[in-house]
Protein backbone atom coordinates (compact mmCIF):
# COMPACT_ATOMS: atom_id res chain seq x y z
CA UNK A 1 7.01 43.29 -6.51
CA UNK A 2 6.42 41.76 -3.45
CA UNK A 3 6.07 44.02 -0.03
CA UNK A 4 6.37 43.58 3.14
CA UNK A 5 4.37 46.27 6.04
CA UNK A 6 3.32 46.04 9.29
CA UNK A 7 1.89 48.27 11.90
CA UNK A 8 0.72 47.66 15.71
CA UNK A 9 -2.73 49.14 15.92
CA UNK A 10 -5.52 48.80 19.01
CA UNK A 11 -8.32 46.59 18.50
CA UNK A 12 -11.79 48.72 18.67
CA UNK A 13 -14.71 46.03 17.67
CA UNK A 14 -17.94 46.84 18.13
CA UNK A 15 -20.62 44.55 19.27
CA UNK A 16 -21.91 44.01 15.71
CA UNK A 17 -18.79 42.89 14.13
CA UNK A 18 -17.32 39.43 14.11
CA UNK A 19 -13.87 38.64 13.01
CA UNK A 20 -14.80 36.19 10.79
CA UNK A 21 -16.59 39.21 8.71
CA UNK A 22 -12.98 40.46 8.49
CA UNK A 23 -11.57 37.20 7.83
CA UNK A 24 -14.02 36.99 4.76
CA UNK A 25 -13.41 40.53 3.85
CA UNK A 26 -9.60 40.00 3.70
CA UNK A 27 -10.15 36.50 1.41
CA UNK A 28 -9.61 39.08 -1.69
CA UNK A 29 -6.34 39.92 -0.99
CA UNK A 30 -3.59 37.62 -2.30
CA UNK A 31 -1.07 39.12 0.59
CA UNK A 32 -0.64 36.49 3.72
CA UNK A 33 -1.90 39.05 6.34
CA UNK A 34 -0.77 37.75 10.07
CA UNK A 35 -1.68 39.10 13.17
CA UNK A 36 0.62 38.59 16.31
CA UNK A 37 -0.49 39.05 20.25
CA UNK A 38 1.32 39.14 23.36
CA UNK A 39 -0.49 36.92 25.76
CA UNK A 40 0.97 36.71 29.16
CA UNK A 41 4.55 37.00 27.69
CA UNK A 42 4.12 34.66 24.86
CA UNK A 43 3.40 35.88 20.86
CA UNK A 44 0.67 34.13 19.45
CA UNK A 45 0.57 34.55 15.80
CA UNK A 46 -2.46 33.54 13.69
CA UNK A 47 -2.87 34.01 9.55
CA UNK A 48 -5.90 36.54 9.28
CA UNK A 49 -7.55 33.83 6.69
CA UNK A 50 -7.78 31.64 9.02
CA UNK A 51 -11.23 31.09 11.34
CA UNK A 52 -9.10 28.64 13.54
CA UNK A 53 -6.07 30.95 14.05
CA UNK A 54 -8.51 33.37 14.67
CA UNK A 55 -10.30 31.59 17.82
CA UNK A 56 -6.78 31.28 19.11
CA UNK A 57 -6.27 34.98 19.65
CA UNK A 58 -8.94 35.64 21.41
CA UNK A 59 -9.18 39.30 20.37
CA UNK A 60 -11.01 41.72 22.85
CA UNK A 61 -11.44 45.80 22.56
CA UNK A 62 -8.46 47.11 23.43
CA UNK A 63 -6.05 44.60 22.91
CA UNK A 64 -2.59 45.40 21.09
CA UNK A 65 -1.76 43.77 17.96
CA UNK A 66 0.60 43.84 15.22
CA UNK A 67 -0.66 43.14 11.52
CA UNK A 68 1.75 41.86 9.62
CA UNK A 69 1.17 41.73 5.20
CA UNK A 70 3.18 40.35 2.91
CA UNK A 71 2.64 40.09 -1.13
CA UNK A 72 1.96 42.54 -3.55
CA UNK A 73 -0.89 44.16 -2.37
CA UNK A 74 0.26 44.38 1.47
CA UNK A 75 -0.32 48.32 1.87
CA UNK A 76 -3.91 47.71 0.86
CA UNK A 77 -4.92 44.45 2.69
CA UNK A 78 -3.10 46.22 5.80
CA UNK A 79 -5.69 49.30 5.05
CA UNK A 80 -8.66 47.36 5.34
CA UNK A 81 -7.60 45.15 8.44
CA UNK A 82 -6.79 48.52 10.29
CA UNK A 83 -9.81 50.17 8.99
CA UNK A 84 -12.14 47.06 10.12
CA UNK A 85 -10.38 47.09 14.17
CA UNK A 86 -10.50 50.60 14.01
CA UNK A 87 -14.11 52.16 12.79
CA UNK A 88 -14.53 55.92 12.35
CA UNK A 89 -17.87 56.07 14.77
């Protein structure tokens, strides 16, 4: 069965990480995982697969974003995109 879940989260990227590791970390999940931005009033959505969509967003430490799943493995894909923004240390 097909899901649908979303949640706004803060972006906290450390200096080692790239977000094309997270794009190729997220290339096992079948879900279509986008994120969405507010950039000086507009929403700029990019597909998480994407490296191009990705460049667009210009993500920086501390932005806001919402990550959007959708597919039958949504909960999880949307686990390991907030757990990759959002490191422990």
């Amino acid at each position: 069965m097909e899901q649908k879940v979303s949640k706004t989260i803060k972006v906290y990227i450390k200096e080692s990480q790239t977000i094309i590791e997270l794009s190729q970390i997220i290339q096992q999940y079948d879900s279509e995982i986008l994120l969405k931005k507010n950039v000086n009033g507009s929403i700029i959505e990019a597909n998480l697969k994407s490296f191009l969509g990705l460049i667009n967003l210009r993500l920086h430490d501390g932005d806001e974003v919402q990550v959007e799943c959708i597919g039958d493995d949504a909960a999880d894909a949307l686990k390991e995109v907030e757990k990759f923004m959002q490191p422990d240390d």
